[in-house]
Protein backbone atom coordinates (compact mmCIF):
# COMPACT_ATOMS: atom_id res chain seq x y z
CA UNK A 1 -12.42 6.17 19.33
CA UNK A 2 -8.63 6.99 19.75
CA UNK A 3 -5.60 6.87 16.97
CA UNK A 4 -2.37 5.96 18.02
CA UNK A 5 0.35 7.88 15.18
CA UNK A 6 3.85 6.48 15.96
CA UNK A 7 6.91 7.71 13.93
CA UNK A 8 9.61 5.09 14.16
CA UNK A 9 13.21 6.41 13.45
CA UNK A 10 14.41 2.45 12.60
CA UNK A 11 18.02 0.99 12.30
CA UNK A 12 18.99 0.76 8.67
CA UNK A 13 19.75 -3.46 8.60
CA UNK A 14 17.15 -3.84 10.77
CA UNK A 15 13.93 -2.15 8.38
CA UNK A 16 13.29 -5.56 7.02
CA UNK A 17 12.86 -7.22 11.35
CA UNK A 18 11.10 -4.25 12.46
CA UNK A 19 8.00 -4.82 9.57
CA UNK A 20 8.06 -8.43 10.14
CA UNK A 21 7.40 -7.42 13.72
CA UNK A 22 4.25 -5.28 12.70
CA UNK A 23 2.71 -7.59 10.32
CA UNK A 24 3.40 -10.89 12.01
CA UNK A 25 2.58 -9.76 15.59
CA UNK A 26 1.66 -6.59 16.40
CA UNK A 27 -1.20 -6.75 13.57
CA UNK A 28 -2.74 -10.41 14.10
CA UNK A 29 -2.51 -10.01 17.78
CA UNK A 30 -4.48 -7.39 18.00
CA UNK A 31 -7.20 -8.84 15.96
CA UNK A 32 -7.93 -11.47 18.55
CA UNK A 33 -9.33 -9.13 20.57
CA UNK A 34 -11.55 -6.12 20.40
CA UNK A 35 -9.98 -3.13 21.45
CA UNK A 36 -7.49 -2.01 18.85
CA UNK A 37 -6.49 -2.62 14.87
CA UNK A 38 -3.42 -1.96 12.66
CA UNK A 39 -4.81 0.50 9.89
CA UNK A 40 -1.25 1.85 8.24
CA UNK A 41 1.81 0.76 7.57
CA UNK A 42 3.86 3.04 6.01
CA UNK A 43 7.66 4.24 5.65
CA UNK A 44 8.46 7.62 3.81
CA UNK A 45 9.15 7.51 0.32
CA UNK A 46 12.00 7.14 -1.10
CA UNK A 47 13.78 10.91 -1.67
CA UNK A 48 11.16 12.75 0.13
CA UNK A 49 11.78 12.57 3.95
CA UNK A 50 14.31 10.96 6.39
CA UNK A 51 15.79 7.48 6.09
CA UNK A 52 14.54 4.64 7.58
CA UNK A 53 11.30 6.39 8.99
CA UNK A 54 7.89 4.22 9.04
CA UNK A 55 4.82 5.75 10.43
CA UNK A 56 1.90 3.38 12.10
CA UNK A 57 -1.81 4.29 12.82
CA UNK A 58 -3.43 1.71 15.35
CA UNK A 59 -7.33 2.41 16.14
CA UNK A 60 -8.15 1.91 19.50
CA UNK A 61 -12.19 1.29 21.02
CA UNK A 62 -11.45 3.89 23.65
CA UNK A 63 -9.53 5.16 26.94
CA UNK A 64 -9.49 1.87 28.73
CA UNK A 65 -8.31 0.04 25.25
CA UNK A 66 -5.70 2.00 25.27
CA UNK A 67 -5.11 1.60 28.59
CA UNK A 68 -5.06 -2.14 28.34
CA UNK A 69 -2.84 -2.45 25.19
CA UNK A 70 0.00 0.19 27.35
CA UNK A 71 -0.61 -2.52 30.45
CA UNK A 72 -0.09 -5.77 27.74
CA UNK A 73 3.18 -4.07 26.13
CA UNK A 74 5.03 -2.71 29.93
CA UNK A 75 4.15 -6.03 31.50
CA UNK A 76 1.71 -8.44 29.46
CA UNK A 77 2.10 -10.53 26.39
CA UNK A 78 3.51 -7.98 24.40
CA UNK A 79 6.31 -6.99 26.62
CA UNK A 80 8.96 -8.72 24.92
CA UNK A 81 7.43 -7.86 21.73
CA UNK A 82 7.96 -4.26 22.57
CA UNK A 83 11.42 -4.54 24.04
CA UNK A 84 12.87 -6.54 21.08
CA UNK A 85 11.32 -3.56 18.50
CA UNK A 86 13.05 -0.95 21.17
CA UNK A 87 16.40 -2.37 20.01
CA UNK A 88 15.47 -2.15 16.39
CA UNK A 89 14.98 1.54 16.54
CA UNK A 90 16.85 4.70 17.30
CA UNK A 91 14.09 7.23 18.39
CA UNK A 92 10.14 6.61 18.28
CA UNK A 93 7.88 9.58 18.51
CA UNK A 94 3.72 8.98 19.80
CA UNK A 95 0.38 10.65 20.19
CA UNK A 96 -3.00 10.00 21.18
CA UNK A 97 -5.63 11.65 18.38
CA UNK A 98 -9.20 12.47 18.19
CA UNK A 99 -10.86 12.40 14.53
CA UNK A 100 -12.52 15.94 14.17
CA UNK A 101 -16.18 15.75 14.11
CA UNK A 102 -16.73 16.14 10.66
CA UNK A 103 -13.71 13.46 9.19
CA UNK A 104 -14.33 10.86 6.96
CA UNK A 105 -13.28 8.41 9.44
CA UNK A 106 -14.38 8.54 13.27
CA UNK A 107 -15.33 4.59 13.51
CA UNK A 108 -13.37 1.96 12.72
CA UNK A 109 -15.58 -1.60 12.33
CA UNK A 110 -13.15 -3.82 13.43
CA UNK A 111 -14.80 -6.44 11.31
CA UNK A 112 -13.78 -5.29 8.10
CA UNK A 113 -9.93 -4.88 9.17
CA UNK A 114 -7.89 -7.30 7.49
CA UNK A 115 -6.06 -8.96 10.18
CA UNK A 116 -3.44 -10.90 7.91
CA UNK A 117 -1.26 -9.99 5.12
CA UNK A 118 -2.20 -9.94 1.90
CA UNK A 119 -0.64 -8.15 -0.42
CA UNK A 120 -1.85 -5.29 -2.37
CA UNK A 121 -1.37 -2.06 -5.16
CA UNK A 122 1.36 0.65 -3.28
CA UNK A 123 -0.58 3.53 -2.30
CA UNK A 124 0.90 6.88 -1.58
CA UNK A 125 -0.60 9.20 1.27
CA UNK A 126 0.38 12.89 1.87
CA UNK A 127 -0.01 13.79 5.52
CA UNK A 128 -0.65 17.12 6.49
CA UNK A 129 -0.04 18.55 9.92
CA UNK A 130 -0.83 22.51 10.54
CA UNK A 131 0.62 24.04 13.83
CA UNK A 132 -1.90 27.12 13.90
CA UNK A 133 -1.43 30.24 15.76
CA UNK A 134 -5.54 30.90 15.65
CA UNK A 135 -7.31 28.53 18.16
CA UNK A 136 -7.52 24.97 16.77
CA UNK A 137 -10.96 24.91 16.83
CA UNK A 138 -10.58 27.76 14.29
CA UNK A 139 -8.46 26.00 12.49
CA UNK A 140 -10.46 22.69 11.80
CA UNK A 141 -13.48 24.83 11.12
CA UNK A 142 -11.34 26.89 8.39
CA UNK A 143 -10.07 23.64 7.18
CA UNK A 144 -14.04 21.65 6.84
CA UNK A 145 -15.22 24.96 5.14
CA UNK A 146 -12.46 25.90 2.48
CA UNK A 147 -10.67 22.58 1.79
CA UNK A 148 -12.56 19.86 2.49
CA UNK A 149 -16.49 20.73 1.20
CA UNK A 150 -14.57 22.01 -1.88
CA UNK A 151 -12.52 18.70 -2.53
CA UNK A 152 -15.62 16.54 -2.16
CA UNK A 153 -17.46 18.70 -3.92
CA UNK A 154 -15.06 18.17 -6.78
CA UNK A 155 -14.42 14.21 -6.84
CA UNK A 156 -11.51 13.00 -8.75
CA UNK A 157 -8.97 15.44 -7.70
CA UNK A 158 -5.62 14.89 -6.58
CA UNK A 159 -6.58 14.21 -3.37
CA UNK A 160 -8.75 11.95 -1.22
CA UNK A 161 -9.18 13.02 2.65
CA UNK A 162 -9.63 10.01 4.57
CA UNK A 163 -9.05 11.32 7.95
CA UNK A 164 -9.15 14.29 9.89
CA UNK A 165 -7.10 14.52 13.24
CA UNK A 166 -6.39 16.42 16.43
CA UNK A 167 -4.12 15.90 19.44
CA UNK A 168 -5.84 14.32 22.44
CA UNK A 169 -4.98 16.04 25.50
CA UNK A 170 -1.60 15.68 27.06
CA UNK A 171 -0.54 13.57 24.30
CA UNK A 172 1.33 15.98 22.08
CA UNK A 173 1.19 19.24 21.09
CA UNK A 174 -2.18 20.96 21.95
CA UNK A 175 -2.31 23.32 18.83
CA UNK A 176 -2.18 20.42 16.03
CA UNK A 177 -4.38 18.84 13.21
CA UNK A 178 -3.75 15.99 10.92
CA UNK A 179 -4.75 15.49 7.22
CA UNK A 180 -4.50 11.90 6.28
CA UNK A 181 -4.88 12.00 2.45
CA UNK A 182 -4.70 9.29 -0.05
CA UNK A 183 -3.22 10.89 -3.45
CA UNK A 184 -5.45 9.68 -5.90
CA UNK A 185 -3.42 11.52 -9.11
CA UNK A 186 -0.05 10.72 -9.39
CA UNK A 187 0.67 12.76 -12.27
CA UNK A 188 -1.16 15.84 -10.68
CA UNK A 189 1.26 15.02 -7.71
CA UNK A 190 4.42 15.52 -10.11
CA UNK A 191 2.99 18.73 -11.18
CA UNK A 192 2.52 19.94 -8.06
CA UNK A 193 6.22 18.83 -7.15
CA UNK A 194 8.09 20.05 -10.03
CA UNK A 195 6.05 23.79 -10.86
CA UNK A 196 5.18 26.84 -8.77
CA UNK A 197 2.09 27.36 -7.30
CA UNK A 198 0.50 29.82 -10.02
CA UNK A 199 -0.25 33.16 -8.43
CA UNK A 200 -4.00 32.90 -8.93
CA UNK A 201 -3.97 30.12 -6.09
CA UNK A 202 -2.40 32.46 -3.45
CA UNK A 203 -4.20 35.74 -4.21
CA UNK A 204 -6.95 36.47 -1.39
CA UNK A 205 -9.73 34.47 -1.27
CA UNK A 206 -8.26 31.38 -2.00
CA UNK A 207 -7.52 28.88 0.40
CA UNK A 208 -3.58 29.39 0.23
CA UNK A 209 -4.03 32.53 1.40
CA UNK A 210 -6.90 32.77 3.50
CA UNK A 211 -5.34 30.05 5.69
CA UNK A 212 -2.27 31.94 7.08
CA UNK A 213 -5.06 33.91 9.21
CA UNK A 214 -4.68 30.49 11.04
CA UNK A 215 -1.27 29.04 10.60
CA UNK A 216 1.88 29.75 8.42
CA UNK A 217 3.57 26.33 10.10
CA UNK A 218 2.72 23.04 8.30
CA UNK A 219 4.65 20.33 6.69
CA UNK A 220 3.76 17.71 4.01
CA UNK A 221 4.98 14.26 4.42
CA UNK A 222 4.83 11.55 1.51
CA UNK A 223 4.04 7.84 2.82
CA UNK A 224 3.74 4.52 0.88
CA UNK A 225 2.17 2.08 2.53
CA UNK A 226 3.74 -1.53 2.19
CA UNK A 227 2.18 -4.36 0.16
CA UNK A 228 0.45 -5.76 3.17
CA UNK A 229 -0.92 -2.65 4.85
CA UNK A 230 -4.42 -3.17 6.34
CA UNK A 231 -5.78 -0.02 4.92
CA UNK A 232 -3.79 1.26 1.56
């Protein structure tokens, strides 16, 4: 199974056109079919990344899905679709990605997609990406062993890992993983955003330290879904 992650850089008066687009086409369309499924919707929240910015997550079966779906938005049904959201945008960013063998999520049942809006509690996801220097093998290894056993280990944290990513080949950057986490404590989120990290947490042993053996390049982004995202 593939993940298509698009960042869509959208034209301020036209947010409201470009999510109609999504949930009234782009998401029932694809659910008459079997090769791919909205999962997210989401835009960046409010004070904590760049204007106007939505990210989308679309699961697709395999290769030749994906391969179809490009065919059906270039020169099928969807290629008006496509061309109309071209003009509501400034800049859109893509990649392919493979869930790591040990994420939460590496099959998507179509089945138990919703397929039409309904709407739904805001959820907020923080979105990890790590741009490692150590082989990215390494890196997910590192990352299975010292953050994730220990979060699930430990239920009711701050965070919940739902997903687990790297860059498919030729897609993107080679050297790149993806933590798609649902923040499960939103007051343990303020803390974290308004103190320091305490000292104790970045002395050796710890994971804040023993990780820049593998990276000392990563960025946190904060996404809400909207009220009629399929997953949330």
């Amino acid at each position: 199974m593939l993940f298509l992650h698009e960042v869509h850089q959208v034209r301020g008066r036209a947010e409201e056109e470009f999510e109609a687009a999504y949930r009234d086409t782009w998401m029932p369309v694809l659910a008459e079919g079997d090769d791919a499924r909205l999962l997210w919707f989401l835009r960046h929240a409010h004070g904590t990344g760049p204007a106007y910015h939505f990210v989308t997550i679309t699961a697709l079966r395999d290769g030749a899905a994906w391969e179809r779906l490009s065919t059906r938005t270039h020169e099928g049904d969807l290629a008006d679709w496509a061309r109309r959201l071209d003009e509501l945008r400034h800049d859109t960013r893509a990649k392919l990605l493979f869930p790591v063998p040990w994420s939460p999520m590496r099959e998507v049942d179509f089945g138990t997609v919703p397929s039409a809006p309904a709407d739904h509690e805001l959820s907020v996801y923080m979105e990890d990406t790590g741009w490692p220097h150590a082989a990215v093998e390494d890196y997910t290894a590192f990352w299975e062993k010292s953050y994730f056993e220990p979060m699930r280990a430990h239920a009711g944290g701050l965070l919940d890992i739902q997903a687990v990513f790297r860059v498919a080949l030729g897609t993107g950057r080679r050297k790149e993983a993806i933590l798609m986490q649902k923040v499960t404590d939103h007051q343990g989120l303020l803390r974290l955003l308004t103190t320091d990290v305490p000292e104790a947490f970045r002395a050796p042993g710890t994971f804040m330290h023993e990780a820049l053996a593998y990276r000392d390049r990563w960025e946190s982004k904060l996404l809400r879904t909207s009220t009629w995202s399929p997953l949330y």
